[in-house]
Protein backbone atom coordinates (compact mmCIF):
# COMPACT_ATOMS: atom_id res chain seq x y z
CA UNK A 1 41.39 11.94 41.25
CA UNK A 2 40.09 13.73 37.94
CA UNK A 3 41.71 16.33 35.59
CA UNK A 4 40.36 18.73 33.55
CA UNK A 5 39.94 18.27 29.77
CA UNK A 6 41.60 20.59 27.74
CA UNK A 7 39.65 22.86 26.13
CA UNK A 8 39.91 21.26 22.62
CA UNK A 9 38.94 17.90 24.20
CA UNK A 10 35.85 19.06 25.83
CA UNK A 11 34.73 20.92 22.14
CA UNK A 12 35.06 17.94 20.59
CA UNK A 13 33.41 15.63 22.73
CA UNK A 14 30.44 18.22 22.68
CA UNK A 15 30.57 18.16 18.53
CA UNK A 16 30.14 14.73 18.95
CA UNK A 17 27.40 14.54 21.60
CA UNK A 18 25.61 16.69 19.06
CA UNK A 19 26.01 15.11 16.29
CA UNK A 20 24.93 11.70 18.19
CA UNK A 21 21.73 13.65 18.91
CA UNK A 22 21.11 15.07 16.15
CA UNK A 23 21.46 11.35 14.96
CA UNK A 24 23.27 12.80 11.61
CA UNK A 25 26.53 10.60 12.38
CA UNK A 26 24.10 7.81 12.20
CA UNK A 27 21.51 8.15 9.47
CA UNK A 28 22.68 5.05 6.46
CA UNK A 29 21.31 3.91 3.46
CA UNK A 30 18.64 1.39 5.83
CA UNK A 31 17.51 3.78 8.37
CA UNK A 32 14.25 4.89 6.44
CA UNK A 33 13.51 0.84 6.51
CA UNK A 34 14.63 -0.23 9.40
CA UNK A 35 11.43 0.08 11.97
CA UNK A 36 11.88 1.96 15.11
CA UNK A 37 10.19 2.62 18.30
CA UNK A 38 9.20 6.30 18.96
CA UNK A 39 5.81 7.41 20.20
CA UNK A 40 4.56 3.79 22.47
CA UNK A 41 2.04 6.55 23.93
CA UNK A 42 0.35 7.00 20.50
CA UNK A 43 0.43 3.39 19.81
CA UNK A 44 -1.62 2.65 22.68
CA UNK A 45 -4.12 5.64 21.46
CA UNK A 46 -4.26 3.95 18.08
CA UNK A 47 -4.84 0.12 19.94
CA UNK A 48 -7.53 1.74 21.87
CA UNK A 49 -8.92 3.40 18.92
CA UNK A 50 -9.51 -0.14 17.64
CA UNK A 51 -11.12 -1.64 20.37
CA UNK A 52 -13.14 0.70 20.10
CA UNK A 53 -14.96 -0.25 16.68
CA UNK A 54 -14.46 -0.76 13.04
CA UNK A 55 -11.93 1.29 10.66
CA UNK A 56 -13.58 1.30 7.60
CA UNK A 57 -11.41 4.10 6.71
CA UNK A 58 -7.34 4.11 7.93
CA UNK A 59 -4.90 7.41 7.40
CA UNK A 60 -1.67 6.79 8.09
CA UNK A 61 1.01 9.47 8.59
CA UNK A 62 2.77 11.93 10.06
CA UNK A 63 1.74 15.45 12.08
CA UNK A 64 0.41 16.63 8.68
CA UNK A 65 -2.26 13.50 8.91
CA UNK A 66 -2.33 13.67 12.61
CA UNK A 67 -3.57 17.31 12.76
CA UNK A 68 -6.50 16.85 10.31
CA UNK A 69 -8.93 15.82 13.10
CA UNK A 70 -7.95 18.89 15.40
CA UNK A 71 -7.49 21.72 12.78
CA UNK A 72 -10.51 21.31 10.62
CA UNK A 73 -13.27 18.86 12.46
CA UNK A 74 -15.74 19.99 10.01
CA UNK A 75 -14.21 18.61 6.86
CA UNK A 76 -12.86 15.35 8.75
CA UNK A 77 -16.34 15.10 9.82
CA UNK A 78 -16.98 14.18 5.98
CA UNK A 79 -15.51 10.92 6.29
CA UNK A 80 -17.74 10.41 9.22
CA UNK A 81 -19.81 7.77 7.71
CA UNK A 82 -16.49 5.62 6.71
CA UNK A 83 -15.41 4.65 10.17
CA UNK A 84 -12.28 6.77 9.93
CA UNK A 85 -9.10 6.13 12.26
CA UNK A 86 -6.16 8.51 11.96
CA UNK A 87 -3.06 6.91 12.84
CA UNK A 88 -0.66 10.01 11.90
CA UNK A 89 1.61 10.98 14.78
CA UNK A 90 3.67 14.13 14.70
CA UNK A 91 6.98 14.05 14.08
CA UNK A 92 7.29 10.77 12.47
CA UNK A 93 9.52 9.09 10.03
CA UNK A 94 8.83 6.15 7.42
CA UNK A 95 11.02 3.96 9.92
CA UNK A 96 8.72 4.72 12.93
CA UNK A 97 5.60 4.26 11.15
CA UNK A 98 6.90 0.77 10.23
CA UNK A 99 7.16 0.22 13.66
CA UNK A 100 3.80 0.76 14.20
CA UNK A 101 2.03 -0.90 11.76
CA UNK A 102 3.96 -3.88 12.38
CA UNK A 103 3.07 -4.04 15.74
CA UNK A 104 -0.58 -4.36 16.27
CA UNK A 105 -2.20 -1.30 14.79
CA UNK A 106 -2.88 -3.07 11.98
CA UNK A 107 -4.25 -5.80 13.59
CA UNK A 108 -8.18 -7.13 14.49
CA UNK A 109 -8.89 -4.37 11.59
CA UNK A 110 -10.55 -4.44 7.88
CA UNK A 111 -10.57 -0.98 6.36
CA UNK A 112 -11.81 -0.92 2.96
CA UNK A 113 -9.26 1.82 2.41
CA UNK A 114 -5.87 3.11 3.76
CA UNK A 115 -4.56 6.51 3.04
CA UNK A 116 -0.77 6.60 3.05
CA UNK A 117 1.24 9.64 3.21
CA UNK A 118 4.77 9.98 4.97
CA UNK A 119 8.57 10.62 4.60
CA UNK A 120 8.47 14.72 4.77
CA UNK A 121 10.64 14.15 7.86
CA UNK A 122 13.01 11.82 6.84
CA UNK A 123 13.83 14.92 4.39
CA UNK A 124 13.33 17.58 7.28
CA UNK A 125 15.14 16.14 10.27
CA UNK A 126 18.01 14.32 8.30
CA UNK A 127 19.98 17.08 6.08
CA UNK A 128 21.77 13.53 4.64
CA UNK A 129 19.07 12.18 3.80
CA UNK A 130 18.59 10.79 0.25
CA UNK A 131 15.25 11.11 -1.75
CA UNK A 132 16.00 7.45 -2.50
CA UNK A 133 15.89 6.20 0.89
CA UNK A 134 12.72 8.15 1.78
CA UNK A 135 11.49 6.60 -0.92
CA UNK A 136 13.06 3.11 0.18
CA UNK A 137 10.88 3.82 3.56
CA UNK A 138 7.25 4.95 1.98
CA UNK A 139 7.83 1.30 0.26
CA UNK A 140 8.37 -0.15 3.07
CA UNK A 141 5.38 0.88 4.43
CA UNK A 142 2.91 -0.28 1.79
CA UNK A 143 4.25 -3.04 1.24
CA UNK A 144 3.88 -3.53 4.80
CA UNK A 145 -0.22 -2.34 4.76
CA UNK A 146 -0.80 -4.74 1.94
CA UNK A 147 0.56 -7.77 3.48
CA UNK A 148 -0.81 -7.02 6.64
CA UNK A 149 -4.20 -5.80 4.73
CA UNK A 150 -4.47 -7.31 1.73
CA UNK A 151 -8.01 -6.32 0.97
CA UNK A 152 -7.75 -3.21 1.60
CA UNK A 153 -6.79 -0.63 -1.35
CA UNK A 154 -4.27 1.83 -0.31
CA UNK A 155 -4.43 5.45 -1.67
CA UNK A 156 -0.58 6.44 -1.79
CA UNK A 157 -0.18 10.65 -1.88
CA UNK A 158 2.45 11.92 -2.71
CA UNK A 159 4.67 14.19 -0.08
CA UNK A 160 2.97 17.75 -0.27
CA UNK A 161 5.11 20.38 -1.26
CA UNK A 162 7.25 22.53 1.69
CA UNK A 163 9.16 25.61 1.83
CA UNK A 164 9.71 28.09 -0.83
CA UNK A 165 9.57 26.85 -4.15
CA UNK A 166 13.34 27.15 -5.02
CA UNK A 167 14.59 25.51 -2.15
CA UNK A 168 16.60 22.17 -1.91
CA UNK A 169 13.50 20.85 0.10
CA UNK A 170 10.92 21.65 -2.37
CA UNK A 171 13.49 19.68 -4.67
CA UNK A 172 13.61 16.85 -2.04
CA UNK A 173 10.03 16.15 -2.22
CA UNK A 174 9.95 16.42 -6.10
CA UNK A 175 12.60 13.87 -6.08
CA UNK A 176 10.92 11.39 -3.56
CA UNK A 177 7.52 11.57 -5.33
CA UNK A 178 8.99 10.92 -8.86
CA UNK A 179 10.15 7.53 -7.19
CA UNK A 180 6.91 6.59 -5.30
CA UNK A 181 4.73 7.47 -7.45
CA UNK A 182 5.94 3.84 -9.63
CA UNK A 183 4.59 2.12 -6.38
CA UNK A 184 0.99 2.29 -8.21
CA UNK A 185 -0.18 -0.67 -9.48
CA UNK A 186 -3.31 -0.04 -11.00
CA UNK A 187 -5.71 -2.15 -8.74
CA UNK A 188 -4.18 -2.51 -5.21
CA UNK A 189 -2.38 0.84 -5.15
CA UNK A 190 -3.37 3.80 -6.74
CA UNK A 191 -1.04 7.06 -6.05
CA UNK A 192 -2.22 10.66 -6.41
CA UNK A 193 -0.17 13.66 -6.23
CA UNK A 194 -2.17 16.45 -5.19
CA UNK A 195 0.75 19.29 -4.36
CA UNK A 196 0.04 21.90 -6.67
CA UNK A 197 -3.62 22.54 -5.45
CA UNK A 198 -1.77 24.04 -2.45
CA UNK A 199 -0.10 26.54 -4.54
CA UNK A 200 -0.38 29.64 -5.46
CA UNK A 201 0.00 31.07 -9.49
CA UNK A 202 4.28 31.54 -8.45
CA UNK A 203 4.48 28.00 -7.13
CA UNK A 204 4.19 29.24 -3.87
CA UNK A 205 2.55 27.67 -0.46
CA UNK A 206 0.15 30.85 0.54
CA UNK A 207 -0.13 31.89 4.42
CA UNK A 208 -3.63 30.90 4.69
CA UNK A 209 -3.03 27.53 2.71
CA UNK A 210 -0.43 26.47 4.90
CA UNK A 211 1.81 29.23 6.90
CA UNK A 212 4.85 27.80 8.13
CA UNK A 213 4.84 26.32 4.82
CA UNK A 214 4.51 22.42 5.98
CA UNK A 215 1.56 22.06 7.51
CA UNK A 216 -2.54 22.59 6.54
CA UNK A 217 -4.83 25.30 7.66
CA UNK A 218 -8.20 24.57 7.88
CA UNK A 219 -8.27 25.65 4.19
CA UNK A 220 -5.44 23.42 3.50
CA UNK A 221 -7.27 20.29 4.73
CA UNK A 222 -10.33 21.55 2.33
CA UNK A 223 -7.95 21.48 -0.35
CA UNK A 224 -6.66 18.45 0.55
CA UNK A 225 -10.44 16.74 0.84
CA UNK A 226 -10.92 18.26 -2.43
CA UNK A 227 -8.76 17.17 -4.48
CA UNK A 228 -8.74 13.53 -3.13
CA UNK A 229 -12.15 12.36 -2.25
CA UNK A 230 -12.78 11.76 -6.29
CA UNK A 231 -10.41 9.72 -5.91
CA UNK A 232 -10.70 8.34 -2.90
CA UNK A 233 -14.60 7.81 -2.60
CA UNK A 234 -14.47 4.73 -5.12
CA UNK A 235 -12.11 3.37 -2.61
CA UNK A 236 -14.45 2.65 0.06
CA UNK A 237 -17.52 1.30 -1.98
């Protein structure tokens, strides 16, 4: 025989289912580090992807990455002669892309370069999250690509900016880029913050640039090819 809950009962115990969702109760000082599984249907993409032929030339990411090749095919087409892989996946967090690369994408491969941007949504879907442990994950993940790819050089960007400019996001990503950007070493890792070529003269992310304020138009990626291929052209040579 059951009883009904009391009213009080059942609002707590849905509090807590959504908190346990939301996976806020959860989030600690290891989660950015700690790998974990999320997108196996991507993985296999990216496996395929190998099989497939060389990767002279290796993004890794999240959907800001992933959406390059879909959103402006004319300027990914640039890197066209690099043998260029994009491993971002939407939605992803520094832990899940540790998961990945430490099982088997990174594998049976020998890019000459690695393009490494991630932790926006450690930031975005964790309002406890802690520049710091962002940071702790991004890391994590090159230290990860060099061991795994130790010829490679890896071209670390910092997080592009998101939301308006006076909000505790935008301050977020200032504060997680003022950490990784010491992750440079001069020969294996070079970092390059190229945020402010996405802004306008107020400090501002224009509509056309990118209009939910997170991820590139087709004029964003532009930007974004712009401002890095000086950079990262003597990369792959």
């Amino acid at each position: 025989m059951s009883f009904p809950l009391p009213a009080a009962a059942v609002l707590a115990l849905l509090l807590l289912a959504g908190s346990a969702m939301s996976g806020e109760a959860k989030r600690t000082e290891d989660s950015a580090i700690t790998p974990t599984k999320a997108n196996d249907n991507r993985q296999q993409q990216f496996l395929t992807r190998i099989k497939q032929g060389p990767v002279g030339l290796l993004f890794i990411g999240d959907s800001i990455t992933d959406f390059w090749p879909g959103r402006a095919k004319d300027t990914w087409a640039k890197f066209a002669a690099y043998q260029p892989a994009d491993f971002g996946i939407s939605g992803e967090r520094t832990e899940n892309t540790l998961w990945h690369i430490n099982n088997g994408v990174l594998d049976g491969i020998d890019p000459k370069a690695v393009v490494i941007m991630i932790g926006t949504n450690n930031i975005g879907h964790f309002t406890t999250e802690e520049p710091a442990w962002a940071a702790a994950g991004v890391k994590k993940v090159v230290e990860t690509v060099r061991s795994k790819l130790p010829k490679a050089k890896i071209l670390l960007l910092g997080v592009f900016p998101r939301d308006v400019k006076a909000s505790p996001m935008r301050a977020k990503v200032d504060a997680i880029n003022d950490i990784i950007k010491t992750y440079a070493d001069g020969t294996q890792v070079q970092y390059l913050d190229i945020g402010p070529k996405f802004l306008d003269a107020d400090g501002e992310l224009p509509k056309d640039v990118m209009p939910d304020k997170l991820h590139p138009t087709a004029k964003g990626y532009q930007i974004w090819y712009d401002a890095m291929w000086p950079t990262l052209e003597p990369l792959l040579k």
